[in-house]
Protein backbone atom coordinates (compact mmCIF):
# COMPACT_ATOMS: atom_id res chain seq x y z
CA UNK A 1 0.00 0.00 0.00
CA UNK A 2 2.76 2.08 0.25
CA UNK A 3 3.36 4.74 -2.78
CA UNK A 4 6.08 4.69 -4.60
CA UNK A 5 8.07 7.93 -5.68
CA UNK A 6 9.62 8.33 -8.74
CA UNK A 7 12.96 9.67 -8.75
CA UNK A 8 14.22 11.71 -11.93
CA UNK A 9 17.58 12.56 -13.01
CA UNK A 10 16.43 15.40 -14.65
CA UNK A 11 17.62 18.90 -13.91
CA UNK A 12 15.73 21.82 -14.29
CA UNK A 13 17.02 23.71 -18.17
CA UNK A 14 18.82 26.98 -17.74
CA UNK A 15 19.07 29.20 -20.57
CA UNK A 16 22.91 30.38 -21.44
CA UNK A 17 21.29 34.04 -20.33
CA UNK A 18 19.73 32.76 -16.67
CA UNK A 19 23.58 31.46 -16.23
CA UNK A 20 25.45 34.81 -17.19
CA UNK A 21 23.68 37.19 -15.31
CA UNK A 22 25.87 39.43 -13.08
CA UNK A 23 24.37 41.62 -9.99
CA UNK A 24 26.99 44.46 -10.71
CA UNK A 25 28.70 45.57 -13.84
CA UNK A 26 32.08 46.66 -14.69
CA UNK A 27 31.01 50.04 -14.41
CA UNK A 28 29.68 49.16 -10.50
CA UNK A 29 32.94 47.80 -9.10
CA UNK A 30 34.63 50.82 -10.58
CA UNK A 31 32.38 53.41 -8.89
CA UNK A 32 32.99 50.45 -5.27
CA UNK A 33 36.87 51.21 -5.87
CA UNK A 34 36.17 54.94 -6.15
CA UNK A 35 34.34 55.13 -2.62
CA UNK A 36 36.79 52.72 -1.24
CA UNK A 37 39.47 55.09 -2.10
CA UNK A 38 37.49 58.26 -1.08
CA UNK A 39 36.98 56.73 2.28
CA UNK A 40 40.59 55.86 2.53
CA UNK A 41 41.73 58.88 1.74
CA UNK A 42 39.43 60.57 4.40
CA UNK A 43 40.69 58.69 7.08
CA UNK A 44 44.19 59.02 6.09
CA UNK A 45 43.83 62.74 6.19
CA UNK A 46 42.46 62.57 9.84
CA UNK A 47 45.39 60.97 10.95
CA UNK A 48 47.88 63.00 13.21
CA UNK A 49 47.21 66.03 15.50
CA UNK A 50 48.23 64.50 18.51
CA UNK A 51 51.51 65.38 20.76
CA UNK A 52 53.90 62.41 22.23
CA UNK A 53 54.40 64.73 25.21
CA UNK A 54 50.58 64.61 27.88
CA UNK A 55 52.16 68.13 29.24
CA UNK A 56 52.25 70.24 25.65
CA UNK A 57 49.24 70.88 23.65
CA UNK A 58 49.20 70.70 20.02
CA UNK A 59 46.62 72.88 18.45
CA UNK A 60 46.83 70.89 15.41
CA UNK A 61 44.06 68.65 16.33
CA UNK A 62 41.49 71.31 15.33
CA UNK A 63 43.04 71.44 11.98
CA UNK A 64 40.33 72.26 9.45
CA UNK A 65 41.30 69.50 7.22
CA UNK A 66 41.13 67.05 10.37
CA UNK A 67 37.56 68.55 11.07
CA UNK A 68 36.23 69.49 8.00
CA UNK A 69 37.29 68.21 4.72
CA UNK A 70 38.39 64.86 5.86
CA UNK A 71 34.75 63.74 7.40
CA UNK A 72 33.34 64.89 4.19
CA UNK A 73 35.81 62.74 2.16
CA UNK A 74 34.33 60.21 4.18
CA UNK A 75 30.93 60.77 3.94
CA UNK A 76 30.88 61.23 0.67
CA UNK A 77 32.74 57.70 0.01
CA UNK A 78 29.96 56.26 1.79
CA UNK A 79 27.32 58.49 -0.92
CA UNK A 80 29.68 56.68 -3.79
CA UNK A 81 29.17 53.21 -2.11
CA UNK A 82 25.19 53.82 -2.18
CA UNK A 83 25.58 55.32 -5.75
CA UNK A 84 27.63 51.46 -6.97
CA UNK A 85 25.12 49.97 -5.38
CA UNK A 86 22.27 51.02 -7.31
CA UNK A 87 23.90 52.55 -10.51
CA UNK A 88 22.16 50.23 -13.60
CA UNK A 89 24.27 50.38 -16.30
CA UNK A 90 23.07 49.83 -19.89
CA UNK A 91 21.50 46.70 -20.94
């Protein structure tokens, strides 16, 4: 009483266009390296500012490219990253 089940070999047909779909493009890891290298370079630029000596203070902490223009390297790395995300190139 017991049903039997029928076991196939068969695999389910891919087309040759199903198997050479990519999620990102060329164009996509370019824009990734882009960001990567804007966020790099942000945090590079922050770098420094301190003093080796507790006693002395060193007023180039409050640099304005420590403060200002290297967060916005940053943040705007992080806008590129978004931007390769989404970016659909041409089909």
């Amino acid at each position: 009483m017991a049903k039997e089940i029928k076991k196939t070999n068969a695999k389910p047909t891919e087309t040759a266009e199903n198997q050479k779909v990519m999620p990102f493009g060329k164009m996509n890891y370019i824009i990734v390296l882009i960001g990567i290298a804007l966020i790099a370079i942000g945090f590079i630029l922050m770098i420094g500012g301190g003093s080796s000596d507790p006693n002395v203070f060193n007023d180039q902490m409050f640099n304005p490219r420590r403060i200002t223009i290297a967060p916005i390297l940053v943040l705007a790395g992080f806008v590129v990253e978004i931007v390769a995300i989404f970016w659909k190139g041409k089909k």
